[in-house]
N, C-alpha and C. Protein backbone atom coordinates (compact mmCIF):
# COMPACT_ATOMS: atom_id res chain seq x y z
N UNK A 1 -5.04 2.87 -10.59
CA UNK A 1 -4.42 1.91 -11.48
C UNK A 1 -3.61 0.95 -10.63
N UNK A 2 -3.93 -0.24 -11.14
CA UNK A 2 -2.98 -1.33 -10.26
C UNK A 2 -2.79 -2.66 -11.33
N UNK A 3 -1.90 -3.81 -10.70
CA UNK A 3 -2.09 -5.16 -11.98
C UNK A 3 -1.34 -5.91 -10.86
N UNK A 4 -1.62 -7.36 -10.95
CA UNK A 4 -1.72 -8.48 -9.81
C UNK A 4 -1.15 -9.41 -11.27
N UNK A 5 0.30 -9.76 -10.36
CA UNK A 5 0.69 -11.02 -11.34
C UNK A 5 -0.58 -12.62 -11.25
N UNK A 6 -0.82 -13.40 -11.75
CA UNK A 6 -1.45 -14.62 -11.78
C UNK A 6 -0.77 -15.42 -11.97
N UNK A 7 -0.85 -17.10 -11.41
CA UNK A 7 -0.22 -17.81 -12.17
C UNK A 7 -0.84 -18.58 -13.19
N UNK A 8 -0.57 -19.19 -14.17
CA UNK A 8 -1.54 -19.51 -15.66
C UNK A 8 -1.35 -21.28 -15.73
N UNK A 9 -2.23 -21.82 -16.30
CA UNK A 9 -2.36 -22.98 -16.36
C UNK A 9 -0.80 -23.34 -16.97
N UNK A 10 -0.48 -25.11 -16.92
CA UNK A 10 0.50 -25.57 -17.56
C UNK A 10 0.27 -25.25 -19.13
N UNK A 11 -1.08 -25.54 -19.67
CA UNK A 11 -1.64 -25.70 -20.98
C UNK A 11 -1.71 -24.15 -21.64
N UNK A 12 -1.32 -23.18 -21.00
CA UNK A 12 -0.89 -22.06 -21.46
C UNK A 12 0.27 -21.95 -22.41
N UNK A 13 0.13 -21.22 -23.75
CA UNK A 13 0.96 -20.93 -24.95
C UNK A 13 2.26 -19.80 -23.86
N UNK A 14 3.64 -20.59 -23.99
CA UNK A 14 4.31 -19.84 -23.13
C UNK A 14 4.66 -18.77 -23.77
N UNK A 15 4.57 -18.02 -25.07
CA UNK A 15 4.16 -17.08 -25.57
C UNK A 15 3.88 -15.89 -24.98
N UNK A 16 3.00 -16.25 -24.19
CA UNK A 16 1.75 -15.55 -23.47
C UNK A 16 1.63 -15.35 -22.42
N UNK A 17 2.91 -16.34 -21.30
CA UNK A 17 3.03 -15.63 -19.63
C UNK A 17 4.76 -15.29 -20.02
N UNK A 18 4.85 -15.03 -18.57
CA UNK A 18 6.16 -14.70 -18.37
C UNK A 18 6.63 -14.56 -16.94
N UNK A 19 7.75 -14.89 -16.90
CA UNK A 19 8.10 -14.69 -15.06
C UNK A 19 8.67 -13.36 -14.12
N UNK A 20 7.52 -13.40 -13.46
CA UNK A 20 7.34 -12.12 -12.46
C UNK A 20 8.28 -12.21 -11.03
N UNK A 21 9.73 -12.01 -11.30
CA UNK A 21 10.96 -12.10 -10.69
C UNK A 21 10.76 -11.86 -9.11
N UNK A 22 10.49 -10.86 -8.86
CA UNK A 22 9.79 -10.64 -7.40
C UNK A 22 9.01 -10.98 -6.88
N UNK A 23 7.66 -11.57 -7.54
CA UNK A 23 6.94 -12.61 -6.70
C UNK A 23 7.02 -14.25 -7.02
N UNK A 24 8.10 -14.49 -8.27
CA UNK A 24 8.28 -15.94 -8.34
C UNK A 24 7.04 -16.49 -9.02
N UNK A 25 6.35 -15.91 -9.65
CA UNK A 25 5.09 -16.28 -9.98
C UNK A 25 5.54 -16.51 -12.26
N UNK A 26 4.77 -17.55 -12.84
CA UNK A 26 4.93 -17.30 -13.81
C UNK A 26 3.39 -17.25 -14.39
N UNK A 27 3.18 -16.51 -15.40
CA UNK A 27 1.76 -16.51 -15.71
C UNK A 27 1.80 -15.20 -16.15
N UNK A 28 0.47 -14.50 -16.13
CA UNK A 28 0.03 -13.31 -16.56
C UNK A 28 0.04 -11.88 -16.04
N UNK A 29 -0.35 -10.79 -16.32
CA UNK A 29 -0.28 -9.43 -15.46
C UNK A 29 -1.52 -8.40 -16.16
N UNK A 30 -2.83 -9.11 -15.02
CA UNK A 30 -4.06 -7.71 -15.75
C UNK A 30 -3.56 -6.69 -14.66
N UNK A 31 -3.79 -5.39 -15.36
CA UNK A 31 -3.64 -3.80 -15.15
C UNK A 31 -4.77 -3.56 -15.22
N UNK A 32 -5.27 -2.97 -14.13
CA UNK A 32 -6.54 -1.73 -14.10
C UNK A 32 -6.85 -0.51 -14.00
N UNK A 33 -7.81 0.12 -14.62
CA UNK A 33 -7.76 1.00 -14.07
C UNK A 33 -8.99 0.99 -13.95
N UNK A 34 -9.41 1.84 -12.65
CA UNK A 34 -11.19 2.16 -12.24
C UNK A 34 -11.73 3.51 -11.41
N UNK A 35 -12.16 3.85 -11.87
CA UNK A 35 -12.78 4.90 -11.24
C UNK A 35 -13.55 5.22 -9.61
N UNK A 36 -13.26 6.24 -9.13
CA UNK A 36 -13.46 6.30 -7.94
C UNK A 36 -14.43 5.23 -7.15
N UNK A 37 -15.29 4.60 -7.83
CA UNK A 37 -16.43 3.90 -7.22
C UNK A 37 -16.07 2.12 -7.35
N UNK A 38 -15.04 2.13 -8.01
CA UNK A 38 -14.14 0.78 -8.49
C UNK A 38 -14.90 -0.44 -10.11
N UNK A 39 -15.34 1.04 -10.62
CA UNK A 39 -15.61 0.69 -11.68
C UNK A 39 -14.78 0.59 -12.62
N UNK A 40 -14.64 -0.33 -13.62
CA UNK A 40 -13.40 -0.59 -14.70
C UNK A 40 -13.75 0.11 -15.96
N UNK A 41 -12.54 0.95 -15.53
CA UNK A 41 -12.20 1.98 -17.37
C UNK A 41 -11.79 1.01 -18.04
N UNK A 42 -10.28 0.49 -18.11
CA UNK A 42 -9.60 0.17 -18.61
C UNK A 42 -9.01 -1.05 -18.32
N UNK A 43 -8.50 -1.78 -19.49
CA UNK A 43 -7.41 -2.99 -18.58
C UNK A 43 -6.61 -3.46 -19.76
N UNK A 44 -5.44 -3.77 -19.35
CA UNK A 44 -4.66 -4.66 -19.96
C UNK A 44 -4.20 -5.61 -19.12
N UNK A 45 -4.09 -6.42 -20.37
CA UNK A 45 -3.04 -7.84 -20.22
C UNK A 45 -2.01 -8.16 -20.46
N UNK A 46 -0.90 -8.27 -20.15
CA UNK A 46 0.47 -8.81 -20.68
C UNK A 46 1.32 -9.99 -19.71
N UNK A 47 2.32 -10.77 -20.39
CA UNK A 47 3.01 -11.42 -19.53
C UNK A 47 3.67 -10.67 -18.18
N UNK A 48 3.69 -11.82 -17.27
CA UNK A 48 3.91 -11.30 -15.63
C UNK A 48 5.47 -10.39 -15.32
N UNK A 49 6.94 -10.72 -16.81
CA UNK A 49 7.67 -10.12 -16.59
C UNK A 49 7.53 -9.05 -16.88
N UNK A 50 6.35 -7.95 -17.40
CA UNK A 50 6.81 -6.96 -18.13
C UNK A 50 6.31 -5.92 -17.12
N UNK A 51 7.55 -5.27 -17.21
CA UNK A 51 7.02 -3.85 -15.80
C UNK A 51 5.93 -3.43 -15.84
N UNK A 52 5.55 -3.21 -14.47
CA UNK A 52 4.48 -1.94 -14.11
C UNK A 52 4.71 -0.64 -14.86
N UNK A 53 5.80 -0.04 -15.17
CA UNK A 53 5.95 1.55 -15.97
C UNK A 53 5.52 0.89 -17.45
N UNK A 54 5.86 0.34 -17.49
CA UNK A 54 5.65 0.02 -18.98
C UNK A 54 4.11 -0.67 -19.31
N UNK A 55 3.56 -0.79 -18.74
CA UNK A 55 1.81 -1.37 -19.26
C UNK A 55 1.35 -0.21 -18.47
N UNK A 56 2.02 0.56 -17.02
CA UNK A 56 1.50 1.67 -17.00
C UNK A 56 1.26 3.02 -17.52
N UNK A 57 1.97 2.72 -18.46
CA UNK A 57 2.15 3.76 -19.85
C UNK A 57 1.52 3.76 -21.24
N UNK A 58 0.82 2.67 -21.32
CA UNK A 58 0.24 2.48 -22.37
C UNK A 58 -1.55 2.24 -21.68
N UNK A 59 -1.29 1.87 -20.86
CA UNK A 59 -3.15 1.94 -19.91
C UNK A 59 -3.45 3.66 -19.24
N UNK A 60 -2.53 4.16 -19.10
CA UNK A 60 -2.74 5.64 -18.82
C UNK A 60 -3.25 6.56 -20.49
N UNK A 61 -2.51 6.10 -21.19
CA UNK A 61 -2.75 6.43 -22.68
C UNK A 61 -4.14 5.90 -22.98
N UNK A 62 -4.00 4.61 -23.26
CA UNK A 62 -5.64 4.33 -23.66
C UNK A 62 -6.64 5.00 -22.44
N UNK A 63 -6.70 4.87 -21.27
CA UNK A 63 -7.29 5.55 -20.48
C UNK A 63 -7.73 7.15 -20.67
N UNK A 64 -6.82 7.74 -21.18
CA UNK A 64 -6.94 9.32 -21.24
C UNK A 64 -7.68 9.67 -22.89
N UNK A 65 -7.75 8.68 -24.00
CA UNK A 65 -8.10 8.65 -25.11
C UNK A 65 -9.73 8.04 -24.81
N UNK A 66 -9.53 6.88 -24.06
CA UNK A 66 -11.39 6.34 -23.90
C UNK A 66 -12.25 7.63 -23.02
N UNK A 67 -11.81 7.95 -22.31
CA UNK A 67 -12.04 8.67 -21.32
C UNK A 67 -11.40 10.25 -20.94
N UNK A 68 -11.67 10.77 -21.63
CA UNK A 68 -10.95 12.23 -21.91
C UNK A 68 -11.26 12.88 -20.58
N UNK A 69 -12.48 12.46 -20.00
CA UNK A 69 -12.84 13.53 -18.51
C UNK A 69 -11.95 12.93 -17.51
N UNK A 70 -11.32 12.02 -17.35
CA UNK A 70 -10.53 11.37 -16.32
C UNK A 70 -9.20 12.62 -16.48
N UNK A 71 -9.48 13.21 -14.66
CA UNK A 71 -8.20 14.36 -15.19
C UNK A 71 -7.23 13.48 -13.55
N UNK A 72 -7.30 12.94 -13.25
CA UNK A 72 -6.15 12.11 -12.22
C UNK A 72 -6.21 10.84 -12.14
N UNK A 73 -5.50 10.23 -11.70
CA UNK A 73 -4.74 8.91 -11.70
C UNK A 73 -3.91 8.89 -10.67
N UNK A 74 -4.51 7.82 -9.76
CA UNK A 74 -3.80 7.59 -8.28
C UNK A 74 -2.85 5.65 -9.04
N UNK A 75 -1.50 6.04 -8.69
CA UNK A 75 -0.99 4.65 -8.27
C UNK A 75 0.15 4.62 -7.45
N UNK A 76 0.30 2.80 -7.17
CA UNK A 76 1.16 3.02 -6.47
C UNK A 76 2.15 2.76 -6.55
N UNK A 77 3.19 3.20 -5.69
CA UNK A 77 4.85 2.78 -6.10
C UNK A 77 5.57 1.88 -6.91
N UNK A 78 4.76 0.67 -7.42
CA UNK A 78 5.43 -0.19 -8.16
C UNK A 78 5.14 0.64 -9.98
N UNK A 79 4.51 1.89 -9.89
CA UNK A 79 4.88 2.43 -11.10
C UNK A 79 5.38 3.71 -11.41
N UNK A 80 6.45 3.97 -10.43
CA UNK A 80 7.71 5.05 -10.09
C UNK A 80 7.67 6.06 -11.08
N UNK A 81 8.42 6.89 -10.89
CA UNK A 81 8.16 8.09 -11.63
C UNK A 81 8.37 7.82 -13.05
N UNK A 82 8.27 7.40 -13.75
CA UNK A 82 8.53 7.13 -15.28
C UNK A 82 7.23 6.99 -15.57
N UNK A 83 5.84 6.60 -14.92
CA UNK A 83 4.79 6.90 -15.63
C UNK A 83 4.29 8.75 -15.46
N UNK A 84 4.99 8.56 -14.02
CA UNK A 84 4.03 9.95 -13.73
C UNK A 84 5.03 10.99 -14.94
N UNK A 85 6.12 11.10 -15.51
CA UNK A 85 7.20 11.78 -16.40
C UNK A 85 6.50 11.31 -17.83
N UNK A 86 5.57 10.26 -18.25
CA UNK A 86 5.19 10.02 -19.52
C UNK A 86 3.49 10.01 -19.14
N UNK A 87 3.20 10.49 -18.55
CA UNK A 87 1.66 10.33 -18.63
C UNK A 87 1.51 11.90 -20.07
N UNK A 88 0.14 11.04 -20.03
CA UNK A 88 -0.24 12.75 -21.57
C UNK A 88 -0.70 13.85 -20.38
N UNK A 89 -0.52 14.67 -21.43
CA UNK A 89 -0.76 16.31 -21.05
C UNK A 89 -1.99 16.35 -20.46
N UNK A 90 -3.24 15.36 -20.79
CA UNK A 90 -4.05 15.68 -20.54
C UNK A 90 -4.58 15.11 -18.85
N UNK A 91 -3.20 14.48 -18.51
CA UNK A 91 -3.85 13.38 -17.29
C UNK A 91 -2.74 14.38 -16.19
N UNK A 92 -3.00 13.80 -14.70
CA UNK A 92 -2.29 14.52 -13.79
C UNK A 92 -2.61 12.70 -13.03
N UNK A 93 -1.07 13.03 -12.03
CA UNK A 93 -1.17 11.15 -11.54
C UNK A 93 -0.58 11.59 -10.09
N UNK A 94 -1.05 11.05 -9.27
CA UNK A 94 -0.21 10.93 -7.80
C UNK A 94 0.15 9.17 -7.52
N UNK A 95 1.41 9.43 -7.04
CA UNK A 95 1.10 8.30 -5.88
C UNK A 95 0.77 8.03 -4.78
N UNK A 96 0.13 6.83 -4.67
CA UNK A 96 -0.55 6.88 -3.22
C UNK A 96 0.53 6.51 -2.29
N UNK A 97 0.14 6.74 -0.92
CA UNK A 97 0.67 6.26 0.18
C UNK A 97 0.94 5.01 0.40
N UNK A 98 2.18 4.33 0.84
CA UNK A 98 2.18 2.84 0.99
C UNK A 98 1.67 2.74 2.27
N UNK A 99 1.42 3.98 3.71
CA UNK A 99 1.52 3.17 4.48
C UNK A 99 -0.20 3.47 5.03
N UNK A 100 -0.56 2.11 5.36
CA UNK A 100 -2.12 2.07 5.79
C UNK A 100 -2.54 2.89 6.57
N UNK A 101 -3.74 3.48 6.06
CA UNK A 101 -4.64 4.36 7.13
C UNK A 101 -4.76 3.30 8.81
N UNK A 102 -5.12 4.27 9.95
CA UNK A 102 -5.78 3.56 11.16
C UNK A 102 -7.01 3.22 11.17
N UNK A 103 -7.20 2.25 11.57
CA UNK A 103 -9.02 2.29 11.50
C UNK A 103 -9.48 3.06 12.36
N UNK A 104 -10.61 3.11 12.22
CA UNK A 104 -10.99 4.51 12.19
C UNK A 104 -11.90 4.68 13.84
N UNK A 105 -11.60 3.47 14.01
CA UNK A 105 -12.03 3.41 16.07
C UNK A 105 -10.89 3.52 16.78
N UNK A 106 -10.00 3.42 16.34
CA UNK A 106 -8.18 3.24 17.10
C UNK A 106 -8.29 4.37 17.48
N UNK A 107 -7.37 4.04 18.55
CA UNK A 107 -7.44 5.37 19.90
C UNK A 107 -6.05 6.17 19.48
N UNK A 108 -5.62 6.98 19.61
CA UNK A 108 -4.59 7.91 18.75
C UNK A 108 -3.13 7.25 18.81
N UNK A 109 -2.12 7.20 18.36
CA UNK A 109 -0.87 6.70 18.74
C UNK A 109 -0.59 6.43 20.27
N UNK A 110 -0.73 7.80 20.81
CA UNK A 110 -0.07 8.33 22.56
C UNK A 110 -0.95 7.71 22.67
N UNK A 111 -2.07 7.05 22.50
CA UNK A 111 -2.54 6.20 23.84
C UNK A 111 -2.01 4.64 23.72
N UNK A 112 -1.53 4.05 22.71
CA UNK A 112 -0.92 3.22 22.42
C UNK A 112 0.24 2.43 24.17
N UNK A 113 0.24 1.58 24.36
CA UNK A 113 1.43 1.43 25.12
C UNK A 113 2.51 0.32 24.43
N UNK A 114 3.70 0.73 24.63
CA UNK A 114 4.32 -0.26 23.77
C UNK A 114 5.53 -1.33 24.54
């Protein structure tokens, strides 16, 4: 699960975006969710101010209702423990790691010189 603020045309009903404080962005916020192969279960839309816990709480829900066999849910830190404390009974959620894997030719740290 993840969601990428956008910014939205001028001719947009301001209704309908909102401003996403941390990236300065005003416009929209799709949420995804996709399955191991990066296929799309699920998605919502809402304006760019409205938290990650909070559309992550209602896309984990519809997610676990469309899709009853989905038994985990990887996200990441921008949806802190308040989803993983409200996800349903039926889902289990980790967060992922923020910090990037090595590629996968890199020679180990210790050979590193710094």
């Amino acid at each position: 699960m993840d969601s990428q603020s956008i910014k939205t045309s001028t001719n947009a009903p301001t209704a309908t975006q909102g401003i996403d404080a941390a990236k300065k962005i005003v416009g929209r916020k799709p949420s995804i969710a996709t399955d191991t192969l990066g296929l799309l279960l699920a998605t919502l839309v809402t304006a760019a101010s409205v938290q990650d816990t909070t559309t992550g709480t209602h896309l984990l829900t519809h997610l676990a209702t469309a899709h009853p066999t989905v038994a985990k849910a990887w996200v990441d830190g921008g949806y802190r423990t308040t989803l993983i404390e409200e996800a349903p009974p039926s889902a289990s959620t980790s967060k992922s790691s923020t910090a990037p894997l090595p590629p996968k030719d890199s020679p180990p740290a210790e050979w590193h010189r710094g």
